[in-house]
Protein backbone atom coordinates (compact mmCIF):
# COMPACT_ATOMS: atom_id res chain seq x y z
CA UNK A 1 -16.42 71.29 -57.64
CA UNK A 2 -14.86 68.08 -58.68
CA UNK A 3 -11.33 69.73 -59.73
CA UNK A 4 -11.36 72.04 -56.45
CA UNK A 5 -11.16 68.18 -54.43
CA UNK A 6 -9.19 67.10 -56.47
CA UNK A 7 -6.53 69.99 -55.39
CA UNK A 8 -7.08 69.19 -52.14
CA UNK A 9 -6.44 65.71 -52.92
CA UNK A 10 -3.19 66.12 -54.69
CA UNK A 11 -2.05 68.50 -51.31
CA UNK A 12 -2.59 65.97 -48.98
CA UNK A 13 -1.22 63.59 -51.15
CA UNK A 14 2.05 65.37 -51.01
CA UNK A 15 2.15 66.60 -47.42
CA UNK A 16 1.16 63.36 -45.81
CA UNK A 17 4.57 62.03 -45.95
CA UNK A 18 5.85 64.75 -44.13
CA UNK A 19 4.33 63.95 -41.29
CA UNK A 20 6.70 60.71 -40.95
CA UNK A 21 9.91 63.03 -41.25
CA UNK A 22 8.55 66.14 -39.86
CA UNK A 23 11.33 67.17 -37.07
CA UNK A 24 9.57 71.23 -36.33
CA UNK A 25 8.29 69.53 -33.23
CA UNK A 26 8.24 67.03 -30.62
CA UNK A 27 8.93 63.84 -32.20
CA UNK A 28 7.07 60.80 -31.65
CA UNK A 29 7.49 57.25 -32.91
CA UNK A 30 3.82 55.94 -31.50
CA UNK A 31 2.39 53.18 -33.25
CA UNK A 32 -1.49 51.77 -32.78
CA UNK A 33 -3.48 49.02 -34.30
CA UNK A 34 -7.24 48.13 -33.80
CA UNK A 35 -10.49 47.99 -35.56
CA UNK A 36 -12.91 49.89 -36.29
CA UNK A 37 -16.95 49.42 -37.16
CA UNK A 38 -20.03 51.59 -38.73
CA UNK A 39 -22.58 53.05 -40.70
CA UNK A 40 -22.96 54.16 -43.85
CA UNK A 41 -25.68 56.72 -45.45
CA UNK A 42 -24.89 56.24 -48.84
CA UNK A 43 -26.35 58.12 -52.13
CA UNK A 44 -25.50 58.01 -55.97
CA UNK A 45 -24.77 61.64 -57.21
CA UNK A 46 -26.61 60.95 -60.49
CA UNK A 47 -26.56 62.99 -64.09
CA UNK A 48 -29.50 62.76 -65.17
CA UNK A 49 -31.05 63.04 -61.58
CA UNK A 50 -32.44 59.68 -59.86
CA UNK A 51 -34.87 60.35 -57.02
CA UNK A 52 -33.27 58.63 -53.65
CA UNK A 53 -33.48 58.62 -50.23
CA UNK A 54 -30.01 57.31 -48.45
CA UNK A 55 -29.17 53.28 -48.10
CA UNK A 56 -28.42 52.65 -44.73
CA UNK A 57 -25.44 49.54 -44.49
CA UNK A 58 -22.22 48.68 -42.56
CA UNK A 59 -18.81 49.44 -42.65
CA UNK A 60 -15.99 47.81 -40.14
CA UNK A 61 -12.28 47.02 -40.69
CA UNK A 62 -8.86 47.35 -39.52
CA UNK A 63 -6.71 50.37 -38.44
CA UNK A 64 -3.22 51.11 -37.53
CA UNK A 65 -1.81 54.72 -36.81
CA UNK A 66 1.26 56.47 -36.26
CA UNK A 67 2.22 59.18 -34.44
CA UNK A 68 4.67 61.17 -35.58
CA UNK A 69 5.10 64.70 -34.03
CA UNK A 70 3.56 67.06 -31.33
CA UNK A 71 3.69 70.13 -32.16
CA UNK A 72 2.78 72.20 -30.08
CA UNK A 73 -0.32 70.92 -28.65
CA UNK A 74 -1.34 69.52 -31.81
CA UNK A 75 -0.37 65.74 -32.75
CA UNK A 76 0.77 64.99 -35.94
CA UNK A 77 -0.24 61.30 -37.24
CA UNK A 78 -1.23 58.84 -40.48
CA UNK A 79 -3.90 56.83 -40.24
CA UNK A 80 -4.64 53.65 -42.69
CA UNK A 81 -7.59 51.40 -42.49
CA UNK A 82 -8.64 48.35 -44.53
CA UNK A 83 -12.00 48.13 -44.63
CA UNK A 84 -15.18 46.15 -46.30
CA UNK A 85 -17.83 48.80 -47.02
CA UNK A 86 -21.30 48.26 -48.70
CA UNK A 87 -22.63 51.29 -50.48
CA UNK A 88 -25.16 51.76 -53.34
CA UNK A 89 -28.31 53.73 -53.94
CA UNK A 90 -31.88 53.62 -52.83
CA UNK A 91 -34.48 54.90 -55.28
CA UNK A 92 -37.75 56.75 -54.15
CA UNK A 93 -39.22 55.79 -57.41
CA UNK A 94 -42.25 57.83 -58.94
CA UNK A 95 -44.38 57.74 -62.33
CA UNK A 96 -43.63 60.00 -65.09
CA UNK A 97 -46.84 62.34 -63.47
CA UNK A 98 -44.08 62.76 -60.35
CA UNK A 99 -46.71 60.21 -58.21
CA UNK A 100 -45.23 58.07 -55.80
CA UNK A 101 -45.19 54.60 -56.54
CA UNK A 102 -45.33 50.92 -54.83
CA UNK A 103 -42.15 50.01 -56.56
CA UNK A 104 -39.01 49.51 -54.59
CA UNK A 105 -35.63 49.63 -55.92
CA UNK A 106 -31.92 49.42 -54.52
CA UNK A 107 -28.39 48.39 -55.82
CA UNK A 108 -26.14 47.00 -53.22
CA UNK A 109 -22.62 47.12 -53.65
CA UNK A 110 -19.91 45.60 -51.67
CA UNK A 111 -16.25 47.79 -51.71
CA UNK A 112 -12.89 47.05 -50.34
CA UNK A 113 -11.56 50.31 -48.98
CA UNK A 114 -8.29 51.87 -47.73
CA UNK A 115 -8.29 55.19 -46.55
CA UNK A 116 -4.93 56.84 -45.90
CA UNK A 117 -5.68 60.04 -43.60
CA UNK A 118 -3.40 62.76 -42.39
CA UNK A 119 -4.64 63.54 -38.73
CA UNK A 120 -4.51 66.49 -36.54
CA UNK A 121 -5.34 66.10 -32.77
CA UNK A 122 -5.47 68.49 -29.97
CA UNK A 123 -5.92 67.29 -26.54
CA UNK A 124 -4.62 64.93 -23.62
CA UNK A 125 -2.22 62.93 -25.08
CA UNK A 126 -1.98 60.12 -22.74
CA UNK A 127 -4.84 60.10 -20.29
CA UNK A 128 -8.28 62.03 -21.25
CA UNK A 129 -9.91 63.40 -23.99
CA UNK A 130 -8.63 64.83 -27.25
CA UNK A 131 -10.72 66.26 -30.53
CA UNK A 132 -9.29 65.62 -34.47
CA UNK A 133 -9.57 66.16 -37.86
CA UNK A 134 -8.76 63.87 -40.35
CA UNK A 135 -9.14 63.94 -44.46
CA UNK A 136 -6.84 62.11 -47.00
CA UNK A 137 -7.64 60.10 -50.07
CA UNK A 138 -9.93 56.64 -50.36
CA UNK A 139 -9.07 54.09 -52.67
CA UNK A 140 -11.80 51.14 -53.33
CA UNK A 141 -12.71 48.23 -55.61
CA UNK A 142 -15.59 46.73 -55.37
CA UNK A 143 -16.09 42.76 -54.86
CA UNK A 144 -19.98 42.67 -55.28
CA UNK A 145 -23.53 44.14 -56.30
CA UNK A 146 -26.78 42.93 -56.53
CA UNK A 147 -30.12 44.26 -56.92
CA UNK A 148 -33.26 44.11 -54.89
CA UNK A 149 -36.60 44.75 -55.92
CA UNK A 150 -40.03 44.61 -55.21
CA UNK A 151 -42.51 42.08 -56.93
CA UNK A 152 -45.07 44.76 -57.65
CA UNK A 153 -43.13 46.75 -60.33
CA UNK A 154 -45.20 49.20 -62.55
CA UNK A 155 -44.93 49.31 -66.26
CA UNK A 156 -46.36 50.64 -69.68
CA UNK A 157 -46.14 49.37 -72.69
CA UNK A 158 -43.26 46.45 -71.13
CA UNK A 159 -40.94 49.04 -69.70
CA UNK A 160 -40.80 50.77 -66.00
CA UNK A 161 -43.32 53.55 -65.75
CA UNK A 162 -40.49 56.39 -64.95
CA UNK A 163 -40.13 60.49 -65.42
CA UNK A 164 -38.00 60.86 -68.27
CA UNK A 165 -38.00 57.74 -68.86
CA UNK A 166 -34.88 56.42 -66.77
CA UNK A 167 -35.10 52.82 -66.51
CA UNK A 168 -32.24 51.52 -68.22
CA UNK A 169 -30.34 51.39 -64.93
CA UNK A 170 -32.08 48.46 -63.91
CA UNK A 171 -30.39 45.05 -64.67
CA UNK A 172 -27.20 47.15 -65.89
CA UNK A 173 -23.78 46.23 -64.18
CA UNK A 174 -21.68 48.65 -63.00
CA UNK A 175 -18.73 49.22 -65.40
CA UNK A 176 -16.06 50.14 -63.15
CA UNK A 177 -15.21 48.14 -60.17
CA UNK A 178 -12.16 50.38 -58.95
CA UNK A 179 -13.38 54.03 -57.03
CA UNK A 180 -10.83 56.52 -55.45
CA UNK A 181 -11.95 59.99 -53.70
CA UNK A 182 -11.79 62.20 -50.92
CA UNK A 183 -12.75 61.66 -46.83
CA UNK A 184 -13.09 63.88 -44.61
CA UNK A 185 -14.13 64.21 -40.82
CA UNK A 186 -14.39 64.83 -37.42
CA UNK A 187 -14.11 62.90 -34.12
CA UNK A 188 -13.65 62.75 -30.27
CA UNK A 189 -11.37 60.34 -28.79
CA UNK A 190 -10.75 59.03 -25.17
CA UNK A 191 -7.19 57.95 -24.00
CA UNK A 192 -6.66 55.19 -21.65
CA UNK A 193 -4.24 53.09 -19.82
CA UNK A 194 -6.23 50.27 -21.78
CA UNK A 195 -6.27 52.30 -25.24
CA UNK A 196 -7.84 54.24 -27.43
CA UNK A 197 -11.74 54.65 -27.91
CA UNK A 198 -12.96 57.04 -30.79
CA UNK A 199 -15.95 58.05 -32.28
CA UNK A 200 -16.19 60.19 -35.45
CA UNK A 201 -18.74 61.27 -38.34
CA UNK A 202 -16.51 61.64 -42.20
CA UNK A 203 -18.15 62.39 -45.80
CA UNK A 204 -16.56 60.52 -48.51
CA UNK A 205 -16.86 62.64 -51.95
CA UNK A 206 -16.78 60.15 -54.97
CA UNK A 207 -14.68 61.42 -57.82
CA UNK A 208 -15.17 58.10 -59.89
CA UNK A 209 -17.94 57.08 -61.71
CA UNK A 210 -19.37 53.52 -61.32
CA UNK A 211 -20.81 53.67 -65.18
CA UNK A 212 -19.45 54.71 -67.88
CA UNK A 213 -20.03 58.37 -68.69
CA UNK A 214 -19.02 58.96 -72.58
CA UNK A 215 -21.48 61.07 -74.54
CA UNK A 216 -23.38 57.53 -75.79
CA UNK A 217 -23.56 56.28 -72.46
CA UNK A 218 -26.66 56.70 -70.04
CA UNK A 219 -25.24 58.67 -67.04
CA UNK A 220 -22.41 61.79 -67.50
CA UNK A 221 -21.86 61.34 -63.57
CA UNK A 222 -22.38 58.00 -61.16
CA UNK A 223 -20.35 58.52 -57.98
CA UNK A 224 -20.37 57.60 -54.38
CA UNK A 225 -21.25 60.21 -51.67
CA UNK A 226 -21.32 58.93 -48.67
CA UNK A 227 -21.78 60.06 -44.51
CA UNK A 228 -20.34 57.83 -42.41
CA UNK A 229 -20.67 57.20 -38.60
CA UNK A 230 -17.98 55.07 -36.79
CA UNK A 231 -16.41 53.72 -33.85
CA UNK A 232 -12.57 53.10 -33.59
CA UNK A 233 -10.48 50.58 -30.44
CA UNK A 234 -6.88 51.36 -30.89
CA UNK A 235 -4.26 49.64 -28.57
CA UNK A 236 -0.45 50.75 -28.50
CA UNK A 237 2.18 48.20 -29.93
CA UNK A 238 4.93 50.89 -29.27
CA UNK A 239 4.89 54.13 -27.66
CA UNK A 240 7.36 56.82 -27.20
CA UNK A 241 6.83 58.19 -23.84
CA UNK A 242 6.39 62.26 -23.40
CA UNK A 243 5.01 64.81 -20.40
CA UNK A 244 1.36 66.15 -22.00
């Protein structure tokens, strides 16, 4: 699973840049800058297996786009954001008898993220509605984590009463601050005389691990997989004008 996205990766990677020079279609020079806000649903994909239920948090940044080629009726753009993202994990912690517990446990950790996302829109250029895809690779480093936990906190024997005993997370620091990966997503958008208003759901895919995963160390696999919800406000700088 993790080399097929990394395939895709590498393609976009190398056809993203032709959708600056492209000349098969209509060519545009359209350039838009805004910002952008959301939410994240974030979980750890975890080897060996913690029990979580997704940590909500926010996401919100910058964006700037450009246009680069209708084709068609499909526009060709890039799309780059700068964003601050918290993500993390949640734990639904249980005993080592699979009860639930009073314990509560999550990590909170605070990225900076640039996307860079080849994007594919059919619609009303101009004035109206239009639906897109975008995917392209995430690059991240993170700035901040902390932990929060409850005051009740059950143990045996001095250490957290866990299945399989998996406690040694807590307290640990994450050993790699820098994360790239994979988005991916959806979204509507509505063209005005006043800009651009979008809405769209992505899933990031993690394909860097947060701890280290050597044969001595406690986790073989620690990445981010996240669902994100968010709302874009573009407004032209320049703009190339065309007949829809």
């Amino acid at each position: 699973m993790i080399r097929f996205f990394r395939n895709i990766l590498l393609l976009i990677l190398l056809w993203s840049p032709q959708l600056l020079n492209a000349q098969v279609g209509e060519p545009r020079s359209n350039i838009a800058i805004g910002v952008n806000g959301g939410v994240n649903f974030n979980r750890m994909t975890f080897n060996p297996i913690i029990n979580q239920s997704w940590l909500i948090a926010p996401t919100y940044g910058i964006t700037a786009r450009i246009t680069s080629e209708k084709y068609f009726n499909l526009l060709c753009a890039l799309q780059v954001e700068f964003n601050y993202s918290r993500l993390g994990w949640k734990e639904n912690i249980i005993n080592q008898y699979s009860q639930p517990l009073p314990d509560k446990y999550q990590r909170q950790m605070d990225y900076l993220q640039m996307p860079f996302l080849a994007r594919l829109a059919w619609g009303k250029e101009h004035r109206g509605p239009m639906v897109y895809f975008l995917a392209g690779p995430q690059l991240g480093y993170c700035i901040g984590e902390r932990e929060k936990r409850s005051d009740e906190w059950t143990e045996i024997n001095g250490v957290p009463d866990r299945p399989n005993a998996m406690y040694e997370q807590y307290g640990k620091l994450m050993d790699r601050k820098f994360d790239y990966g994979i988005t991916a997503g959806l979204g509507v958008e509505l063209n005005t005389k006043v800009g651009h208003f979008m809405i769209d759901g992505r899933y990031y895919f993690g394909l860097s691990d947060v701890f280290n995963n050597g044969k001595k160390d406690l986790f073989a696999r620690s990445a981010h997989g996240t669902i994100i919800a968010k709302v874009t406000y573009l407004f032209d700088v320049n703009k190339r004008k065309s007949k829809d």
